[in-house]
C-alpha atoms as a PDB file:
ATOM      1  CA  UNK A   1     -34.806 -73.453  21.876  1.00  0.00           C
ATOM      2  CA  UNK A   2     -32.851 -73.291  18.878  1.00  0.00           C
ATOM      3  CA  UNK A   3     -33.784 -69.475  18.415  1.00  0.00           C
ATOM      4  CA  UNK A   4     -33.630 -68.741  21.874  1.00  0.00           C
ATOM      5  CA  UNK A   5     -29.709 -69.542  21.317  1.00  0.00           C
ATOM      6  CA  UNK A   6     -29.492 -68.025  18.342  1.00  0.00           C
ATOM      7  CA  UNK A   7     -30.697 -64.824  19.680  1.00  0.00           C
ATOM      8  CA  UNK A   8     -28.266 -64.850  22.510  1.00  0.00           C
ATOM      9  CA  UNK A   9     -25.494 -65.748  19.818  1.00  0.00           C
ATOM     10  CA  UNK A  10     -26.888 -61.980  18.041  1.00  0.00           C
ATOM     11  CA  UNK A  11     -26.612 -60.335  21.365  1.00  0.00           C
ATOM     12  CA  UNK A  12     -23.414 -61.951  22.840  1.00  0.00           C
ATOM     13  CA  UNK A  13     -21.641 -60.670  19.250  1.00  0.00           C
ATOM     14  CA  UNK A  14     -23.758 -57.020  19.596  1.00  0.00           C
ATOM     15  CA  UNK A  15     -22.196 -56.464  23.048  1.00  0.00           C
ATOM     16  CA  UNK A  16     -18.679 -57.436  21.693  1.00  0.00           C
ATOM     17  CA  UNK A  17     -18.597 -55.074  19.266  1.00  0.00           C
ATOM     18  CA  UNK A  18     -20.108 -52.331  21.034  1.00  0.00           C
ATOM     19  CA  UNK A  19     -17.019 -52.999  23.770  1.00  0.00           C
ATOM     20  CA  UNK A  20     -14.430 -53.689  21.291  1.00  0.00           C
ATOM     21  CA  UNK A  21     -15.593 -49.512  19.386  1.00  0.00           C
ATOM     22  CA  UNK A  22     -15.289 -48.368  23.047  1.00  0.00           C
ATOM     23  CA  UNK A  23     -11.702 -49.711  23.651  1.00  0.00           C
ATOM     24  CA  UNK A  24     -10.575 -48.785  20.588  1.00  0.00           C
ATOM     25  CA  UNK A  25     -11.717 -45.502  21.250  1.00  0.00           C
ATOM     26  CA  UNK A  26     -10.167 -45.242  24.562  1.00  0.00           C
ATOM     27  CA  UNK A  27      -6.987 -47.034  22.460  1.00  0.00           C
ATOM     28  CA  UNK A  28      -6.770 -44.052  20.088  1.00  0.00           C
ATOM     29  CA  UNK A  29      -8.545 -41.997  20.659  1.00  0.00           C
ATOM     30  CA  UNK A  30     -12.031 -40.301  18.657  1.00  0.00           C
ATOM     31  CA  UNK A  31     -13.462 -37.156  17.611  1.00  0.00           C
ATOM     32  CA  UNK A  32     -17.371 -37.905  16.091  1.00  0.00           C
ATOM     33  CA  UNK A  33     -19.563 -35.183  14.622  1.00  0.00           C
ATOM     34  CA  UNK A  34     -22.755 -35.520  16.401  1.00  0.00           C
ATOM     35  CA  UNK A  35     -24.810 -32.534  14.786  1.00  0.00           C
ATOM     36  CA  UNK A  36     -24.332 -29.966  12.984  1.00  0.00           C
ATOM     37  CA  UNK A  37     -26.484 -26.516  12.120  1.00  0.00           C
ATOM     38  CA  UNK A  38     -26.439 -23.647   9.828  1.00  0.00           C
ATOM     39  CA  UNK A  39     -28.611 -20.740  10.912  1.00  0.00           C
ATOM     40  CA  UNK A  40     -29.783 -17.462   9.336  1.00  0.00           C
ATOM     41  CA  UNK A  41     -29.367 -14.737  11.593  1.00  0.00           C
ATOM     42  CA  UNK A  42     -29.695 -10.711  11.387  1.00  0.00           C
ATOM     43  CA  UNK A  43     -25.949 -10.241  10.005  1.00  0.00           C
ATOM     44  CA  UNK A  44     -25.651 -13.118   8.180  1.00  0.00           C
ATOM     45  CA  UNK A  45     -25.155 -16.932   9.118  1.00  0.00           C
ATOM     46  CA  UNK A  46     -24.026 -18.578  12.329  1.00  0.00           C
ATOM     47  CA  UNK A  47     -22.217 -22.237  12.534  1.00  0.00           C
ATOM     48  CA  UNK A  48     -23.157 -24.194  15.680  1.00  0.00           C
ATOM     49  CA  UNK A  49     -21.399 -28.180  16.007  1.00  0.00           C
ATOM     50  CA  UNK A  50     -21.943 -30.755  18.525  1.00  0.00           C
ATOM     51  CA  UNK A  51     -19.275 -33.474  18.719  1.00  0.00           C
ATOM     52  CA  UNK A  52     -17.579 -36.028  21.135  1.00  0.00           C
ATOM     53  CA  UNK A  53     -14.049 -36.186  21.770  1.00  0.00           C
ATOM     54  CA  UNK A  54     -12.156 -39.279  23.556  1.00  0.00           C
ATOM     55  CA  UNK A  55      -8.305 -38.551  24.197  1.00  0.00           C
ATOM     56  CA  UNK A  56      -6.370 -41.402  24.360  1.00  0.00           C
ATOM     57  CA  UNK A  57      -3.696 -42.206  27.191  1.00  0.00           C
ATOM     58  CA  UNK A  58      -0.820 -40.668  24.627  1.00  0.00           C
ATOM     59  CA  UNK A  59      -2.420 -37.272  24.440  1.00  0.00           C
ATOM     60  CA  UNK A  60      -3.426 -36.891  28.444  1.00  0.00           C
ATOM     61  CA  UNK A  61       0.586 -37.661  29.494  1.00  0.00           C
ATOM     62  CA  UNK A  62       1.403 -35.594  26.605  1.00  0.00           C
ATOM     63  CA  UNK A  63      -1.233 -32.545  28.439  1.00  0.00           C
ATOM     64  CA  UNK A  64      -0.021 -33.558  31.354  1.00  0.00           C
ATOM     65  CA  UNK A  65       3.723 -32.552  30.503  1.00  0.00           C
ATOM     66  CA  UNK A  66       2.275 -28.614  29.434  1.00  0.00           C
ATOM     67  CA  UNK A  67       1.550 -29.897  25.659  1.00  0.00           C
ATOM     68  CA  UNK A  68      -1.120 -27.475  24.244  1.00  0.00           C
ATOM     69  CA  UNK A  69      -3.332 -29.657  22.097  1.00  0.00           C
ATOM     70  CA  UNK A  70      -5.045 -27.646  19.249  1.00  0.00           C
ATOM     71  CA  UNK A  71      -8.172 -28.652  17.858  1.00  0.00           C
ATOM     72  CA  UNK A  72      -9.793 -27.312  14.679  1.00  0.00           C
ATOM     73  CA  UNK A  73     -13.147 -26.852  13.496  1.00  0.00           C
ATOM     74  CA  UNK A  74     -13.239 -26.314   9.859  1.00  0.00           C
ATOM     75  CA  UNK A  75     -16.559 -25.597   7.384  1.00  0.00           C
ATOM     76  CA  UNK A  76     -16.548 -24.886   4.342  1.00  0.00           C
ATOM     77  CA  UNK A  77     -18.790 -24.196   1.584  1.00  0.00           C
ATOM     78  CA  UNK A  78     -18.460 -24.159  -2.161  1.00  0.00           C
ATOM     79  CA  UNK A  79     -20.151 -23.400  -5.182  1.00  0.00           C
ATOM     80  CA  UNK A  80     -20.045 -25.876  -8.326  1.00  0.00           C
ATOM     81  CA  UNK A  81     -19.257 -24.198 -11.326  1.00  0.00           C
ATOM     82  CA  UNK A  82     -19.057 -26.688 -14.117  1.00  0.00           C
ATOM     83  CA  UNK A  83     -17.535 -23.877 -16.588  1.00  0.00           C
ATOM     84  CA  UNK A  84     -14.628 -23.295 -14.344  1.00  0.00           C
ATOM     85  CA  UNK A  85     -12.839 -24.489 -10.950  1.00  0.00           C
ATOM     86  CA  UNK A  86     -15.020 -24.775  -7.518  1.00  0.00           C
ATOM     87  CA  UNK A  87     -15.123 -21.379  -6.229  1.00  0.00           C
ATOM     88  CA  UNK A  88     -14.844 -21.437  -2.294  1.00  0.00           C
ATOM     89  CA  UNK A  89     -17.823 -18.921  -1.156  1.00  0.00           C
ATOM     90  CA  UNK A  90     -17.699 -19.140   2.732  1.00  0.00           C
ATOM     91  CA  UNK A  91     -16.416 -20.514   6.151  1.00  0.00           C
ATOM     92  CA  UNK A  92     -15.325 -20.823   9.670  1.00  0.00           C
ATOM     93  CA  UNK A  93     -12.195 -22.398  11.075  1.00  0.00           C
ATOM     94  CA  UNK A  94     -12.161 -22.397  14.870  1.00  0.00           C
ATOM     95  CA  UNK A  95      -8.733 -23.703  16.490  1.00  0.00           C
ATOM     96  CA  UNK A  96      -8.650 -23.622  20.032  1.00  0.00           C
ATOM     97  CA  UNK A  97      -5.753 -24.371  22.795  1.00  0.00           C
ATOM     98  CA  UNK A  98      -6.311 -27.294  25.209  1.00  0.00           C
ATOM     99  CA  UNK A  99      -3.915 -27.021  27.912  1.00  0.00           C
ATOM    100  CA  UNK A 100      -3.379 -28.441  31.917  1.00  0.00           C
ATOM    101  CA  UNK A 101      -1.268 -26.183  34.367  1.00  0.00           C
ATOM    102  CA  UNK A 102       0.041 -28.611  36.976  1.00  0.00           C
ATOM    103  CA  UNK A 103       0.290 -25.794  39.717  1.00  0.00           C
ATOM    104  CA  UNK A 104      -3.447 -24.961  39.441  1.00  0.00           C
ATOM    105  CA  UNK A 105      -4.503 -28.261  38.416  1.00  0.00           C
ATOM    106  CA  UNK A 106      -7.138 -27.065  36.138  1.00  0.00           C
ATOM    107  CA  UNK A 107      -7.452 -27.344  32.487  1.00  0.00           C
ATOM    108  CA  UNK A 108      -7.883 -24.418  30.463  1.00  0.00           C
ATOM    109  CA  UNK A 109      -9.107 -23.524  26.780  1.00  0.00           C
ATOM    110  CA  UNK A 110      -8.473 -20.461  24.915  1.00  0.00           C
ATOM    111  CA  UNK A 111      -8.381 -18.792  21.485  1.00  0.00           C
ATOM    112  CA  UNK A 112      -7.892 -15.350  20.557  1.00  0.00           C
ATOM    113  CA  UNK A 113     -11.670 -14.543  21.752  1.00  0.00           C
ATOM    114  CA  UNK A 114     -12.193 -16.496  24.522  1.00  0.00           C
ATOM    115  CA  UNK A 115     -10.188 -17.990  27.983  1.00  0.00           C
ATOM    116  CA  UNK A 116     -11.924 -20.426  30.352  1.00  0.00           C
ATOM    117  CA  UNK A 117     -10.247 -23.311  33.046  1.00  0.00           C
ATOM    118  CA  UNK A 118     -12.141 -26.177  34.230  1.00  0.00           C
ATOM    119  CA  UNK A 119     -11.474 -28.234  37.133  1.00  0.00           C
ATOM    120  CA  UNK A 120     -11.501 -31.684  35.306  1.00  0.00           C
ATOM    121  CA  UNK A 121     -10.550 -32.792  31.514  1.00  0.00           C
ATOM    122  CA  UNK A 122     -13.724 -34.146  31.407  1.00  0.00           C
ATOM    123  CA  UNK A 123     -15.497 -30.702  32.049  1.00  0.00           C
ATOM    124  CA  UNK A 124     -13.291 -29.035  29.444  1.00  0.00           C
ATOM    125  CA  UNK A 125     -13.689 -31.703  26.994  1.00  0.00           C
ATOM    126  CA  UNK A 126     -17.334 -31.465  26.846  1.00  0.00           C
ATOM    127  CA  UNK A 127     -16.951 -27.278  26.481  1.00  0.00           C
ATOM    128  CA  UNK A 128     -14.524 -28.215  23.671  1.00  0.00           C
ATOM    129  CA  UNK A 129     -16.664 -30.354  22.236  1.00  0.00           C
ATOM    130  CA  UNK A 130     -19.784 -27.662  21.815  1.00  0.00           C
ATOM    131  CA  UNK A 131     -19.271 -24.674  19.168  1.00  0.00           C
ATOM    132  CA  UNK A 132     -22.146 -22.297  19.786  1.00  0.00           C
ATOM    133  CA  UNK A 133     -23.094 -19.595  17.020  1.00  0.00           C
ATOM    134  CA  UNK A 134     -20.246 -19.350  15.689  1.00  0.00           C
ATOM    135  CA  UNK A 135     -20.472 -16.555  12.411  1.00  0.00           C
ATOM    136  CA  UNK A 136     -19.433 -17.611   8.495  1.00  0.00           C
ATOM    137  CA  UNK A 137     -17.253 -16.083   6.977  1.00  0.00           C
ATOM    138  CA  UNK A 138     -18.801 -15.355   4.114  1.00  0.00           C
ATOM    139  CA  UNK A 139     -15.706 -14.631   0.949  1.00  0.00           C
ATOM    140  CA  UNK A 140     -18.685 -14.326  -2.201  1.00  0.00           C
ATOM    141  CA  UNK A 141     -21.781 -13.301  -2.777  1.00  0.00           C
ATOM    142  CA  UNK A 142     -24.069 -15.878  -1.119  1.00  0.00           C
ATOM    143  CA  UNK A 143     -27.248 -17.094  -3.565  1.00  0.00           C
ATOM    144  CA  UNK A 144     -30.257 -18.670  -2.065  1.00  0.00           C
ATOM    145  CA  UNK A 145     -31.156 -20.072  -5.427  1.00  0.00           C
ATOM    146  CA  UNK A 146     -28.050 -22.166  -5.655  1.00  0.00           C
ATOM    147  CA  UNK A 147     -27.136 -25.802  -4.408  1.00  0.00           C
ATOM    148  CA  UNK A 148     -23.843 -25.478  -2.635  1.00  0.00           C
ATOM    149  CA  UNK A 149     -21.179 -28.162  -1.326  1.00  0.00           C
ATOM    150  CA  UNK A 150     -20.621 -28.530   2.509  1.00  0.00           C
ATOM    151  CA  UNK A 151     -17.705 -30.167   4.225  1.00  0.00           C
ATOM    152  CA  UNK A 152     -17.026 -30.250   7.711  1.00  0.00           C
ATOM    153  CA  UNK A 153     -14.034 -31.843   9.601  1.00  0.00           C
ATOM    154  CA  UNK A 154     -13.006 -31.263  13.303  1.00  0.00           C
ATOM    155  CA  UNK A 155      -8.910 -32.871  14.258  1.00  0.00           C
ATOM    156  CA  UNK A 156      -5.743 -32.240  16.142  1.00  0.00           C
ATOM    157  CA  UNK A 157      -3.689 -29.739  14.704  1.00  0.00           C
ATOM    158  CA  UNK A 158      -0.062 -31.769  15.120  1.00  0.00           C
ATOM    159  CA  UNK A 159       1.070 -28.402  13.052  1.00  0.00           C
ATOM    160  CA  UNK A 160       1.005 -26.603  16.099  1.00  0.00           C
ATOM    161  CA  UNK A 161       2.301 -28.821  18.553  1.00  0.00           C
ATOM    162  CA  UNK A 162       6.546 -28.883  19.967  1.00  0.00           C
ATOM    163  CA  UNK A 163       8.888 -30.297  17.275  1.00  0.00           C
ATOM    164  CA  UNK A 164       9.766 -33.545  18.883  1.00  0.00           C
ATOM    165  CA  UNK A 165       6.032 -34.426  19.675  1.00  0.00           C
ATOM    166  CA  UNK A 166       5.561 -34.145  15.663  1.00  0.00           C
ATOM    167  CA  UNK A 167       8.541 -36.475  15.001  1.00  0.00           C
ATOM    168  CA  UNK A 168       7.011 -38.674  17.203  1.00  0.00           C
ATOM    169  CA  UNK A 169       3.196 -38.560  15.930  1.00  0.00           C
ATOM    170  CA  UNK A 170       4.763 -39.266  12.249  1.00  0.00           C
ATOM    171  CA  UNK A 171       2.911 -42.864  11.492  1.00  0.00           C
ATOM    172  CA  UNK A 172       1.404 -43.148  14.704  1.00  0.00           C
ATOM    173  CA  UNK A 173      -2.168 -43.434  15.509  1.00  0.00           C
ATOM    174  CA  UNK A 174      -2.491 -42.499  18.912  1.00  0.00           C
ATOM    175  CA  UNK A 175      -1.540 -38.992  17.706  1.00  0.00           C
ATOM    176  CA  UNK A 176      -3.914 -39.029  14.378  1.00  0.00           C
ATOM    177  CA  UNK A 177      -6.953 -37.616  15.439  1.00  0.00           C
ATOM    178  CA  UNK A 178      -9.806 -36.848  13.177  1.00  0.00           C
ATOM    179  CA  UNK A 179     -13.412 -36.959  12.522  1.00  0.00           C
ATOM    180  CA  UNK A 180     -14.527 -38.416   9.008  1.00  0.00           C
ATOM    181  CA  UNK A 181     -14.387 -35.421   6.455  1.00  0.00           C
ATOM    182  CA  UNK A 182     -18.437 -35.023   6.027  1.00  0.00           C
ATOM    183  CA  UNK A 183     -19.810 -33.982   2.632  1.00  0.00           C
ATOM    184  CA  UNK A 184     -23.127 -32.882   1.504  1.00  0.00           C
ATOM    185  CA  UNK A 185     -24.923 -30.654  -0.842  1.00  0.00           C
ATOM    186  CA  UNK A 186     -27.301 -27.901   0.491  1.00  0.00           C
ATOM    187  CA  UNK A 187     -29.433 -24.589  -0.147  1.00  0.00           C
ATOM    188  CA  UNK A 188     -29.213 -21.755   1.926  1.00  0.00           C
ATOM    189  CA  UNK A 189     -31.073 -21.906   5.500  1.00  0.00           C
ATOM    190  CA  UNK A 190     -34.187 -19.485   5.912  1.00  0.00           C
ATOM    191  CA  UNK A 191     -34.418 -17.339   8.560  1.00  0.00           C
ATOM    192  CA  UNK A 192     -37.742 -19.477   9.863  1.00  0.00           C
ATOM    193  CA  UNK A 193     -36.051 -22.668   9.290  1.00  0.00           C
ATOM    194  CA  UNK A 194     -32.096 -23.589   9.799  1.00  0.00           C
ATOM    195  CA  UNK A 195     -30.133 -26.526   8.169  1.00  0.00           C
ATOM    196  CA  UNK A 196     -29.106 -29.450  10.798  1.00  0.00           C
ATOM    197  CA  UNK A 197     -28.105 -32.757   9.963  1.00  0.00           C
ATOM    198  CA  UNK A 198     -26.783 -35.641  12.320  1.00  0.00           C
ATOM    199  CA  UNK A 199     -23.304 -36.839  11.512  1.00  0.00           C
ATOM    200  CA  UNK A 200     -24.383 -40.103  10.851  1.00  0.00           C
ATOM    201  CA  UNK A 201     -25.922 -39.235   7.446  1.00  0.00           C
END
């Protein structure tokens, strides 16, 4: 009996938590790295990121008043060079425009390739939320022999948003959103067999 209750105790406190990271969540807000892949393809490399994004109250009024919210996707990777300073040898940086029109009611994300709307937040979050084969940027001579840095990040770019909405998102955390700044160090993908990695490693 006494483990019976002490089980229940375990479960009672799992449940709790798992409700008090959802309402947080829904509090302020979340973007999570759920995957991520590096591929070898005929011109070079391609980027592609699954993630989940939760908006918090703040930031759908704030859509709902014809703020664009920018979101970034940013890779990067380096080569160590112990005789000198890191020397930054590729990337991508995505930032596209989330935005509602009241007159259509639809939602509707952009960036200087690409336009689509979506009848529901929800349906345009979960585009947002998907970056598909995206290409590196590649700055330096790649090397396949050579162990290189990787760090990822996705967030709100408050850089781009109306003056008075960045007065107001100074210090507060409904406006603050990021996904932890992910780290690793990695070879070069093979065309037979690409890089992924969850974003809980």
């Amino acid at each position: 009996m006494k483990q019976s209750g002490f089980l229940q105790f375990v479960l009672i406190c799992t449940l709790s938590f798992a409700w008090l990271c959802a309402s947080n969540a829904l509090a302020y807000g979340s973007i999570q790295v759920n995957s991520f892949k590096l591929a070898a393809v005929e011109n070079g490399y391609a980027v592609s990121i699954d993630s989940k994004i939760e908006l918090n109250p703040t930031l759908e009024k704030a859509l709902e008043k014809g703020v664009v919210l920018y979101f970034v996707n940013k890779f990067t990777l380096v080569e160590p060079r112990w005789y000198w300073l890191d020397k930054e040898v590729a990337r991508i940086k995505t930032r596209i425009g989330l935005r509602y029109h009241a007159l259509t009611r639809q939602y509707h994300l952009s960036d200087s390739t690409f336009s689509k709307n979506f009848t529901t937040l929800k349906d345009a979050l979960r585009s947002l939320e998907q970056l598909r084969d995206h290409p590196l940027t590649i700055k330096h001579e790649l090397k396949s022999n050579v162990h290189y840095d990787a760090i990822l990040r996705l967030w709100l770019d408050l850089t781009r948003m109306p003056k008075p909405f960045q007065v107001e998102a100074l210090g507060s955390n409904a406006w603050n959103l990021s996904s932890d700044r992910l780290e690793w160090r990695m070879k070069l993908p093979s065309p037979e067999q690409p890089f992924q990695i969850s974003g809980d490693q």
